[in-house]
PDB file of N, CA and C in Angstrom:
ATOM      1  N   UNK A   1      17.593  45.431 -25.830  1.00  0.00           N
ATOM      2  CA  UNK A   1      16.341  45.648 -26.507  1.00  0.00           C
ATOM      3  C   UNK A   1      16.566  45.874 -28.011  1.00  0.00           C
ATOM      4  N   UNK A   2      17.889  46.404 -28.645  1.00  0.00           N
ATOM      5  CA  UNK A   2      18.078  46.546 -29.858  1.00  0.00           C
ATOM      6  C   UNK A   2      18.328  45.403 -30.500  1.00  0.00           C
ATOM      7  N   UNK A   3      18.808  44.520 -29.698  1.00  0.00           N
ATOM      8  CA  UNK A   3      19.094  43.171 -30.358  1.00  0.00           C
ATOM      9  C   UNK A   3      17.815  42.235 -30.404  1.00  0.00           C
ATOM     10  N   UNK A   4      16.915  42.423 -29.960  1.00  0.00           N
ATOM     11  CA  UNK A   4      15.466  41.923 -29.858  1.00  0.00           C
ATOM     12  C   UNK A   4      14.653  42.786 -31.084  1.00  0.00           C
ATOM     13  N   UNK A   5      14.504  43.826 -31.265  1.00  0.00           N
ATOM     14  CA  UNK A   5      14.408  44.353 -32.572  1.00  0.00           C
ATOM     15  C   UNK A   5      15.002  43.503 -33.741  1.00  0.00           C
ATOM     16  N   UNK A   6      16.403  43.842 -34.259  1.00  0.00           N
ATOM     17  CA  UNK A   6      16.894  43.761 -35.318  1.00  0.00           C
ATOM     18  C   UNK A   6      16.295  42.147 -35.142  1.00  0.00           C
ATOM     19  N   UNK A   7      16.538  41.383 -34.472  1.00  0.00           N
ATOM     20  CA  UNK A   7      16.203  39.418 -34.509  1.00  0.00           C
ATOM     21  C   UNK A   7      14.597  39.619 -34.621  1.00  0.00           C
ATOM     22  N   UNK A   8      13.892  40.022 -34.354  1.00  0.00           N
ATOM     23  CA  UNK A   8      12.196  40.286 -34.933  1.00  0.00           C
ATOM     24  C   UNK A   8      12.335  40.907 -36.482  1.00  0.00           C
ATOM     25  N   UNK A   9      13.099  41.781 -36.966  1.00  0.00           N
ATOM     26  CA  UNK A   9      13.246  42.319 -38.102  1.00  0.00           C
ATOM     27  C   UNK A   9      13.952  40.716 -39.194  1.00  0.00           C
ATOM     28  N   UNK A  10      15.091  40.138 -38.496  1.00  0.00           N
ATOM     29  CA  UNK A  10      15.351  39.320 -39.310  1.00  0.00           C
ATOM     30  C   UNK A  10      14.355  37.973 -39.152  1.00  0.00           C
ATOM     31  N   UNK A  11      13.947  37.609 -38.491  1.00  0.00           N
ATOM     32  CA  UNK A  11      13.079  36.657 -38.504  1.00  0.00           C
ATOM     33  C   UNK A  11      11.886  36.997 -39.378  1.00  0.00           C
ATOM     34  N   UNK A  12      10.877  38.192 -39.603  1.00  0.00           N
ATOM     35  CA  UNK A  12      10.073  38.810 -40.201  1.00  0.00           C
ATOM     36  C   UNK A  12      10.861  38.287 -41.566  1.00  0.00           C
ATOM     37  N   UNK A  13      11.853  38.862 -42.064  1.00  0.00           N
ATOM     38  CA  UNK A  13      12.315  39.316 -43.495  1.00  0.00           C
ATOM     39  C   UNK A  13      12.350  37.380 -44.280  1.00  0.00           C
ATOM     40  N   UNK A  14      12.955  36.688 -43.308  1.00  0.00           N
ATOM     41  CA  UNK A  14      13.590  35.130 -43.386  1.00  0.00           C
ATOM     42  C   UNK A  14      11.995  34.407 -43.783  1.00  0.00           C
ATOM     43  N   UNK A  15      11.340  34.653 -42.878  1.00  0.00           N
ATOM     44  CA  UNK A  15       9.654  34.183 -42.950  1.00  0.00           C
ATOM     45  C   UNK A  15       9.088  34.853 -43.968  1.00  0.00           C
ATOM     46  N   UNK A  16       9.386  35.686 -44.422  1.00  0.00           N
ATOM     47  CA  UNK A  16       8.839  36.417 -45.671  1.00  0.00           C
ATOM     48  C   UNK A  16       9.281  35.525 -47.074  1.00  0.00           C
ATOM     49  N   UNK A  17      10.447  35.633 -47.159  1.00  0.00           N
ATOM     50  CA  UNK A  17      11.326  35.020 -48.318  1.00  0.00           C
ATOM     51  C   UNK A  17      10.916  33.239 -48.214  1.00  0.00           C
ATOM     52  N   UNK A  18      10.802  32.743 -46.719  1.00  0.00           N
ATOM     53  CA  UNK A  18      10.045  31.240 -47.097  1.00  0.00           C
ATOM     54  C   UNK A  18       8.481  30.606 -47.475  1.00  0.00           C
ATOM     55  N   UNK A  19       7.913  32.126 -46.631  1.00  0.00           N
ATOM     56  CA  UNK A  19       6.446  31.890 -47.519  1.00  0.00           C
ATOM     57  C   UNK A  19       6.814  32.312 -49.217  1.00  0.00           C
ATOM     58  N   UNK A  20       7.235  33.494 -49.709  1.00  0.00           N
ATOM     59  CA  UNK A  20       6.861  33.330 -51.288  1.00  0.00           C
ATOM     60  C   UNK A  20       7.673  32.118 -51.639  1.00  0.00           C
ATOM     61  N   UNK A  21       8.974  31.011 -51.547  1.00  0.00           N
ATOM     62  CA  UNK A  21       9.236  30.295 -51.821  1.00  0.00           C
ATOM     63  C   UNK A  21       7.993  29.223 -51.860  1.00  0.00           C
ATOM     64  N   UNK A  22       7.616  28.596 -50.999  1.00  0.00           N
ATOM     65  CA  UNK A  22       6.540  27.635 -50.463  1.00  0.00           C
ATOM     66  C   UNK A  22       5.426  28.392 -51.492  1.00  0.00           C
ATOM     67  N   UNK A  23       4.796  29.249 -51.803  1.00  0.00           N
ATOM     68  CA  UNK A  23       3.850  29.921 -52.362  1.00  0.00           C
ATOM     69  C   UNK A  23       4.082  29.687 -53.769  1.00  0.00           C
ATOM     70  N   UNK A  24       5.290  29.987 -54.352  1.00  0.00           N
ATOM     71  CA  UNK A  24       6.004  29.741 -55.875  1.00  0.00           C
ATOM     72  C   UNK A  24       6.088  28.315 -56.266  1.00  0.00           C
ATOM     73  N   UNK A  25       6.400  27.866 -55.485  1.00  0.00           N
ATOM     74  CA  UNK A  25       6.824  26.222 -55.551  1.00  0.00           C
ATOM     75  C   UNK A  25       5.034  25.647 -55.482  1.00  0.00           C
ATOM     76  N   UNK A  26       4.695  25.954 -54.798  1.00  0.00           N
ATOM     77  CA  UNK A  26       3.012  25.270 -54.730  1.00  0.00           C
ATOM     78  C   UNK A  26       2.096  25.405 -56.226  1.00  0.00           C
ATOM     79  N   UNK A  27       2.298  26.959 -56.344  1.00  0.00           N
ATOM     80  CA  UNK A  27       1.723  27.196 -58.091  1.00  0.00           C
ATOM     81  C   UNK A  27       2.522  27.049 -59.048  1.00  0.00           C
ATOM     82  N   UNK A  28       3.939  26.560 -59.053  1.00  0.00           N
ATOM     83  CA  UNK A  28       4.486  26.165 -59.922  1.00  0.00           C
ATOM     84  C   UNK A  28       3.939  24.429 -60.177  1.00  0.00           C
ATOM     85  N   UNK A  29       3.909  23.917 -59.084  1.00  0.00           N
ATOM     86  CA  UNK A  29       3.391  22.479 -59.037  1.00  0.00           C
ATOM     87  C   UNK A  29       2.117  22.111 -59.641  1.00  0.00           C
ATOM     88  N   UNK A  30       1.213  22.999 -59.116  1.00  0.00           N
ATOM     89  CA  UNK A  30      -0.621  22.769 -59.779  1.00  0.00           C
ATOM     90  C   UNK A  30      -0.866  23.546 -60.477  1.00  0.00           C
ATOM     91  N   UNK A  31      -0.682  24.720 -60.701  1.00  0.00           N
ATOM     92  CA  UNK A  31      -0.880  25.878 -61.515  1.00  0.00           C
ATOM     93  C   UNK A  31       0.163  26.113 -62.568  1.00  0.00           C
ATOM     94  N   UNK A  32       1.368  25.160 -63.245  1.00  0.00           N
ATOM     95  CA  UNK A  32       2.298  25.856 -63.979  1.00  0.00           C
ATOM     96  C   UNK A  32       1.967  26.785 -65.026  1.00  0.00           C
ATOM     97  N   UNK A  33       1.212  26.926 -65.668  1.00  0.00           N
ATOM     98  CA  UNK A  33       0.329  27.810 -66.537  1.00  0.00           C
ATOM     99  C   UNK A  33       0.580  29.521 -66.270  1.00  0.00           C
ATOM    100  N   UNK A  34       0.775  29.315 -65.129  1.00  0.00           N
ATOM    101  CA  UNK A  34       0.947  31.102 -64.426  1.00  0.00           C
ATOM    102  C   UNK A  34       2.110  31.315 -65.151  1.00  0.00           C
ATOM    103  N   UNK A  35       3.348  30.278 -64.969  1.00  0.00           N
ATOM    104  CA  UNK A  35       4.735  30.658 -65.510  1.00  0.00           C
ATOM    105  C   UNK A  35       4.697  30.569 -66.773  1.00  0.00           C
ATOM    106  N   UNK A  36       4.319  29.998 -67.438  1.00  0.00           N
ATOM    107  CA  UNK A  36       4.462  29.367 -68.982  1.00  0.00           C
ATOM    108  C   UNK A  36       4.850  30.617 -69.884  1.00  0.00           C
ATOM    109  N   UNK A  37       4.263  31.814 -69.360  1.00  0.00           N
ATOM    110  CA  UNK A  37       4.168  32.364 -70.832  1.00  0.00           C
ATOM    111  C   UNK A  37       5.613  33.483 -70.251  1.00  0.00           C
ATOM    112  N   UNK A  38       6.695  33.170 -69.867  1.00  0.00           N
ATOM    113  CA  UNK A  38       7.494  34.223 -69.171  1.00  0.00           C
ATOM    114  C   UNK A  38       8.455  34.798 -70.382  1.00  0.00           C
ATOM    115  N   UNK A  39       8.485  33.690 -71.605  1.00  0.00           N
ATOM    116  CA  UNK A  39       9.222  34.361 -73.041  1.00  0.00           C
ATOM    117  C   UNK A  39       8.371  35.366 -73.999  1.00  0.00           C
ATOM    118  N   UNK A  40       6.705  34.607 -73.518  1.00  0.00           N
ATOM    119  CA  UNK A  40       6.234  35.825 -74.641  1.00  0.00           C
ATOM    120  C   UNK A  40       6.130  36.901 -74.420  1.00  0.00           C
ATOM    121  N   UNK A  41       5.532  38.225 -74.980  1.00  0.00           N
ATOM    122  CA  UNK A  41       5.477  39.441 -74.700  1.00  0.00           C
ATOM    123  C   UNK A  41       4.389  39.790 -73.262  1.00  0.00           C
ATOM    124  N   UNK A  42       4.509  40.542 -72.639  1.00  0.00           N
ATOM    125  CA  UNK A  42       3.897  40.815 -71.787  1.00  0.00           C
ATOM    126  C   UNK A  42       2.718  41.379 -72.069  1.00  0.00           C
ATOM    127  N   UNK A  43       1.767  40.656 -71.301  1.00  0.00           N
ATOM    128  CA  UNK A  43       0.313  41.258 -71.332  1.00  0.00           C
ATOM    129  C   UNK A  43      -0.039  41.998 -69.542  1.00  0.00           C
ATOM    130  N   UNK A  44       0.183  42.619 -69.272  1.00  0.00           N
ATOM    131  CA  UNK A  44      -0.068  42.906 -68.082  1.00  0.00           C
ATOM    132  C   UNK A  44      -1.253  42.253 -67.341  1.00  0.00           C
ATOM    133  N   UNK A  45      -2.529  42.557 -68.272  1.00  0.00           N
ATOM    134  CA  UNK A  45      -3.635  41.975 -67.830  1.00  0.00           C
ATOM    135  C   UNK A  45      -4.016  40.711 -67.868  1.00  0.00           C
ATOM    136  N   UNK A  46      -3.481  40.218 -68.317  1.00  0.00           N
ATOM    137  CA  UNK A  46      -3.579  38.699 -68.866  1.00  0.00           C
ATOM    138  C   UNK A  46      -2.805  37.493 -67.411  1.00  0.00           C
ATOM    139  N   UNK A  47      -1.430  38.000 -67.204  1.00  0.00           N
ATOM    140  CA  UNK A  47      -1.271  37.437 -66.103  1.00  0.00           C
ATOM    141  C   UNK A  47      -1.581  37.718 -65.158  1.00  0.00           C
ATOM    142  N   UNK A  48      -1.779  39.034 -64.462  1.00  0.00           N
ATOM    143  CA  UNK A  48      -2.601  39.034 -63.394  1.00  0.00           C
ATOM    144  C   UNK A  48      -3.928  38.546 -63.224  1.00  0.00           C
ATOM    145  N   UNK A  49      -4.711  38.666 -64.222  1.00  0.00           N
ATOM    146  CA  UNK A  49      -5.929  37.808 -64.152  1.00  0.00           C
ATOM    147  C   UNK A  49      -5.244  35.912 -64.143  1.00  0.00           C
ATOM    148  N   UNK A  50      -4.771  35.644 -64.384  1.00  0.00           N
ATOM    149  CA  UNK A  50      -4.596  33.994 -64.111  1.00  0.00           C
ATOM    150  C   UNK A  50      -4.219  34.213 -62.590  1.00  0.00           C
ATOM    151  N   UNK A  51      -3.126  35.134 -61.395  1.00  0.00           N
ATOM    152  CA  UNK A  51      -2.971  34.846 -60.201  1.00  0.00           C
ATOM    153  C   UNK A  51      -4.278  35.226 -59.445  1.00  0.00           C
ATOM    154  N   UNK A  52      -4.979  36.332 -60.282  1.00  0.00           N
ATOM    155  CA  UNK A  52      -6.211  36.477 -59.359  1.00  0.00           C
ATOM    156  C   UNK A  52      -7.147  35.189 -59.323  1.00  0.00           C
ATOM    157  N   UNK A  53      -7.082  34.636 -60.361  1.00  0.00           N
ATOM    158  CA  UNK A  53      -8.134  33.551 -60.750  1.00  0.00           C
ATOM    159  C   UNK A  53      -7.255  32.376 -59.733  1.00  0.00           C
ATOM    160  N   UNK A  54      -6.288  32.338 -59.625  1.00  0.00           N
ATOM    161  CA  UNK A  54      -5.274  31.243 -57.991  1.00  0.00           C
ATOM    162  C   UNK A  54      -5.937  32.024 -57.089  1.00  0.00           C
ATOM    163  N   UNK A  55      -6.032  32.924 -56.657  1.00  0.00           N
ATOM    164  CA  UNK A  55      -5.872  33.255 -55.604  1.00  0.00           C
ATOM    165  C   UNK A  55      -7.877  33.721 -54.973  1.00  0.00           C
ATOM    166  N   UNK A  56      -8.499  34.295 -56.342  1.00  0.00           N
ATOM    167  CA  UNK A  56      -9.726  34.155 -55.441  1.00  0.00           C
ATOM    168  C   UNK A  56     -10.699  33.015 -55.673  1.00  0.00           C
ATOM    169  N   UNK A  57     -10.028  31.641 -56.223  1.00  0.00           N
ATOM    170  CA  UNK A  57     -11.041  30.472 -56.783  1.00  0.00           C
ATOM    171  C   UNK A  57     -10.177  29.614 -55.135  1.00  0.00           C
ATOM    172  N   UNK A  58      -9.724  30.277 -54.611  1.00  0.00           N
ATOM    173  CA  UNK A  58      -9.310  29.542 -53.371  1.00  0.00           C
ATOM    174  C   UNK A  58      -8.700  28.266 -53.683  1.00  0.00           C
ATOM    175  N   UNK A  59      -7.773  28.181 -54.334  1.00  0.00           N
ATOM    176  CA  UNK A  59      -7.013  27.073 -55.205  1.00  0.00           C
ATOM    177  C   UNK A  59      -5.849  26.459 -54.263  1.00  0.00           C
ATOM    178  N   UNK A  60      -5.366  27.792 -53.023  1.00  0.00           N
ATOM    179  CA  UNK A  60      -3.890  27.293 -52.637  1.00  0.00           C
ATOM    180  C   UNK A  60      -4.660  27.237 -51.002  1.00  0.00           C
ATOM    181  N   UNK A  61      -4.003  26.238 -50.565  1.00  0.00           N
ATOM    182  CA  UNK A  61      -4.583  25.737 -49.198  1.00  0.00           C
ATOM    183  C   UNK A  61      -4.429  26.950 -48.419  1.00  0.00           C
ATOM    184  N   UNK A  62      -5.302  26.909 -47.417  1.00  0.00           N
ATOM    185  CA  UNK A  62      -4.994  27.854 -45.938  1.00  0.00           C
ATOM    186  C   UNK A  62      -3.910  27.866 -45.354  1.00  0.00           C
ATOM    187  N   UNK A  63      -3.382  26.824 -44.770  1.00  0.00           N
ATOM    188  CA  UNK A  63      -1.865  26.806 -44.678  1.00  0.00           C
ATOM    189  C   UNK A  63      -0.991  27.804 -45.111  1.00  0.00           C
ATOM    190  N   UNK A  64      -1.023  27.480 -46.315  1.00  0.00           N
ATOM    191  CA  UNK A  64      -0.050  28.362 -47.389  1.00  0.00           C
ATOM    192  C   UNK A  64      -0.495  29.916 -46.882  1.00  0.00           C
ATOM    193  N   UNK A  65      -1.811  30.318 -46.605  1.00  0.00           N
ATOM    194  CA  UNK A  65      -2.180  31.729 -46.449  1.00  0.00           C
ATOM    195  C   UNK A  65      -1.524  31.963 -45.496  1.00  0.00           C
ATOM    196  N   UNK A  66      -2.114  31.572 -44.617  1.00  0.00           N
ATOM    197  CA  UNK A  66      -2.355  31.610 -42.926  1.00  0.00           C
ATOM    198  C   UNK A  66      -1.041  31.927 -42.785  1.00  0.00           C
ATOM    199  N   UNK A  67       0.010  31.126 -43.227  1.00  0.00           N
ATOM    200  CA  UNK A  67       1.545  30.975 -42.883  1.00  0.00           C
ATOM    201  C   UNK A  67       2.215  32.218 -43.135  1.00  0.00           C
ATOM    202  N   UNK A  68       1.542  33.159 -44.322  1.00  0.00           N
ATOM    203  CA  UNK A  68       1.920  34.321 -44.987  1.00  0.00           C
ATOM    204  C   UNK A  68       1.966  35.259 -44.226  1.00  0.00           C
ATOM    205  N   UNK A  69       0.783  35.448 -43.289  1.00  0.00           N
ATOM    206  CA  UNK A  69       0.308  36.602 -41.958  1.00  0.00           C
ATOM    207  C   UNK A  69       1.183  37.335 -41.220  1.00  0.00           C
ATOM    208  N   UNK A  70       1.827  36.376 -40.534  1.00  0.00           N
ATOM    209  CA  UNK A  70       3.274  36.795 -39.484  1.00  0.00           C
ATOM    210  C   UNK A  70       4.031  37.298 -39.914  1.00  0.00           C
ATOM    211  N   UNK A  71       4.647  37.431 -40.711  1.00  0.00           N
ATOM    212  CA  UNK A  71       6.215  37.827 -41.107  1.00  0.00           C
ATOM    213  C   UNK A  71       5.725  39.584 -41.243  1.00  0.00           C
ATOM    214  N   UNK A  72       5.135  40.132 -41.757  1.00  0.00           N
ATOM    215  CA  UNK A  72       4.860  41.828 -41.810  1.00  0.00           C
ATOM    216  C   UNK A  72       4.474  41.870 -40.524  1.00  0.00           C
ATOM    217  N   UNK A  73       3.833  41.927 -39.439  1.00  0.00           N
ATOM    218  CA  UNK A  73       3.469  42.793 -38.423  1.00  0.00           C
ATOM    219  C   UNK A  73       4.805  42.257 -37.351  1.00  0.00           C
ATOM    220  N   UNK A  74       5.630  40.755 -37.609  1.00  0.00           N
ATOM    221  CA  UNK A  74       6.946  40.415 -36.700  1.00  0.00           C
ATOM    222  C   UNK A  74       7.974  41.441 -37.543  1.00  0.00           C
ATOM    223  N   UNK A  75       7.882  42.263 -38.671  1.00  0.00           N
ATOM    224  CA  UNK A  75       9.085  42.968 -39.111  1.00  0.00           C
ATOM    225  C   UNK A  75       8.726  44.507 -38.635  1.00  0.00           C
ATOM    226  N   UNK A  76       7.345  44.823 -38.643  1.00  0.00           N
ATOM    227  CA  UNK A  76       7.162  46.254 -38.645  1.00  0.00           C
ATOM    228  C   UNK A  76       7.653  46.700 -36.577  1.00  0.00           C
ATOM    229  N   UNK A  77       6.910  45.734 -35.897  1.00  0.00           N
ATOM    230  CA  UNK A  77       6.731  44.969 -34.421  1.00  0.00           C
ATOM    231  C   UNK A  77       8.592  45.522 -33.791  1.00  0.00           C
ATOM    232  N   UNK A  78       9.827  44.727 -34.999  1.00  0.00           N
ATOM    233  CA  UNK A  78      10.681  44.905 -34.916  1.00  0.00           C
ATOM    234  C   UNK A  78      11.573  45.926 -35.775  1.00  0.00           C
ATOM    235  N   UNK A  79      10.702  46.476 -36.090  1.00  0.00           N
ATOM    236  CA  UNK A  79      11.293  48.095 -36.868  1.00  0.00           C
ATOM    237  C   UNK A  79      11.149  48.859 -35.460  1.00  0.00           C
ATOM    238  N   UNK A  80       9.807  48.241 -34.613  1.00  0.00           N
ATOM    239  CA  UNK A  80       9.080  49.574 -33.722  1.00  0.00           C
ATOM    240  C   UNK A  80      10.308  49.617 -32.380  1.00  0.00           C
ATOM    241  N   UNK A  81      10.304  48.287 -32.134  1.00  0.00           N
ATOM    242  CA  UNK A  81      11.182  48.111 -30.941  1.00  0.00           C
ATOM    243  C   UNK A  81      12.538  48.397 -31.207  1.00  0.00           C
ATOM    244  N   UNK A  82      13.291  48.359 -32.223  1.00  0.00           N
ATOM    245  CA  UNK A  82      14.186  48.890 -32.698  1.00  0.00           C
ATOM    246  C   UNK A  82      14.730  50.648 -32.716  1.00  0.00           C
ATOM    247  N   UNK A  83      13.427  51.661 -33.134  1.00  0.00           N
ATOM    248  CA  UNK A  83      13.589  52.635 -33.375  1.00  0.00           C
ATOM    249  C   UNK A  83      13.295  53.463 -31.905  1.00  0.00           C
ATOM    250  N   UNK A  84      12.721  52.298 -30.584  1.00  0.00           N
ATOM    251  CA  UNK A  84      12.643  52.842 -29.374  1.00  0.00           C
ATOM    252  C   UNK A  84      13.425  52.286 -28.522  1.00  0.00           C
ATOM    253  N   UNK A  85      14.580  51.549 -28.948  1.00  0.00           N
ATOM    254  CA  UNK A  85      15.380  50.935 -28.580  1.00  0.00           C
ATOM    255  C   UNK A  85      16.654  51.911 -28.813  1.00  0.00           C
ATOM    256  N   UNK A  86      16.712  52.714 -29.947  1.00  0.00           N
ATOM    257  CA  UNK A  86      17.761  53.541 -30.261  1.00  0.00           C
ATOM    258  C   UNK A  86      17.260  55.063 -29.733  1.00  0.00           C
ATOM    259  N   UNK A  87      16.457  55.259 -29.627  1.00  0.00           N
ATOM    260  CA  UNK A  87      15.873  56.919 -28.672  1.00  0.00           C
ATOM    261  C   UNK A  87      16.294  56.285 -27.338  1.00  0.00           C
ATOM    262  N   UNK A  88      15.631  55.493 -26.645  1.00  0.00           N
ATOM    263  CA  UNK A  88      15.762  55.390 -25.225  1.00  0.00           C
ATOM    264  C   UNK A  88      17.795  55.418 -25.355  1.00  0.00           C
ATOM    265  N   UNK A  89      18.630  54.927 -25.970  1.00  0.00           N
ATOM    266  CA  UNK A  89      19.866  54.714 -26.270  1.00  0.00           C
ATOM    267  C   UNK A  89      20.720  56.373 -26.002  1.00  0.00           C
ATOM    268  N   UNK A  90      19.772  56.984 -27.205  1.00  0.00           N
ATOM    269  CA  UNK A  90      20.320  58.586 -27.127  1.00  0.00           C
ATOM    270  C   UNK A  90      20.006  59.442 -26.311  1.00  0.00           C
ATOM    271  N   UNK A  91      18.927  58.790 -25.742  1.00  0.00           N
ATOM    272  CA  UNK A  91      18.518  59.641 -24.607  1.00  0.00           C
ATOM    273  C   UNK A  91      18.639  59.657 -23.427  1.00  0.00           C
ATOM    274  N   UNK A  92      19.562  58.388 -23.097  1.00  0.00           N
ATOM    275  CA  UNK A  92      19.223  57.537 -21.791  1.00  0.00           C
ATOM    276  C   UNK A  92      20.422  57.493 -21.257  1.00  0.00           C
TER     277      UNK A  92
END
C-alpha cells in the first residue's frame, strides 16, 4: 500500500510538471507578449493582468484546463494513502 501511495504521489508531481510545460509552450506560441517583457523592470501588476486577461478571455482551450485538474487531488489522494500506509506499518 506504500508503494501505491508514493506511485500516486509521483504520477501527481510528473502530471503536474507536464501540464505547466504544455500550458507555457501554448502561451508562448499565441500569447508571446506574456514573456516579452522578462528584461525590463518588473511591474507586478502589469503582468499579471496580461495572464489574467489569457486566462479569463478563455484564450487557452479546455483541454489544456481540463488536463490541469488531476494531478493535485492524484498527489494529495497519494500523500493520504501513504501517511495510512505508514501508521497501519507502525502499528500493525
Amino acid at each position: 500500500m506504500l508503494y501505491i501511495g508514493l506511485l500516486l504521489i509521483g504520477i501527481g508531481v510528473v502530471w503536474y510538471i507536464i501540464h505547466a510545460v504544455i500550458y507555457n509552450r501554448f502561451l508562448g506560441k499565441h500569447h508571446p507578449e506574456i514573456f516579452d517583457d522578462g528584461l525590463q523592470p518588473r511591474h507586478s501588476g502589469k503582468r499579471s493582468k496580461k495572464v489574467a486577461v489569457v486566462v479569463v478571455s478563455r484564450q487557452t482551450p479546455a483541454w489544456i484546463a481540463l488536463f490541469g485538474i488531476p494531478p493535485i487531488p492524484l498527489f494529495l489522494l497519494g500523500i493520504v494513502i501513504t501517511i495510512v500506509a505508514l501508521i497501519i506499518n507502525a502499528f500493525g
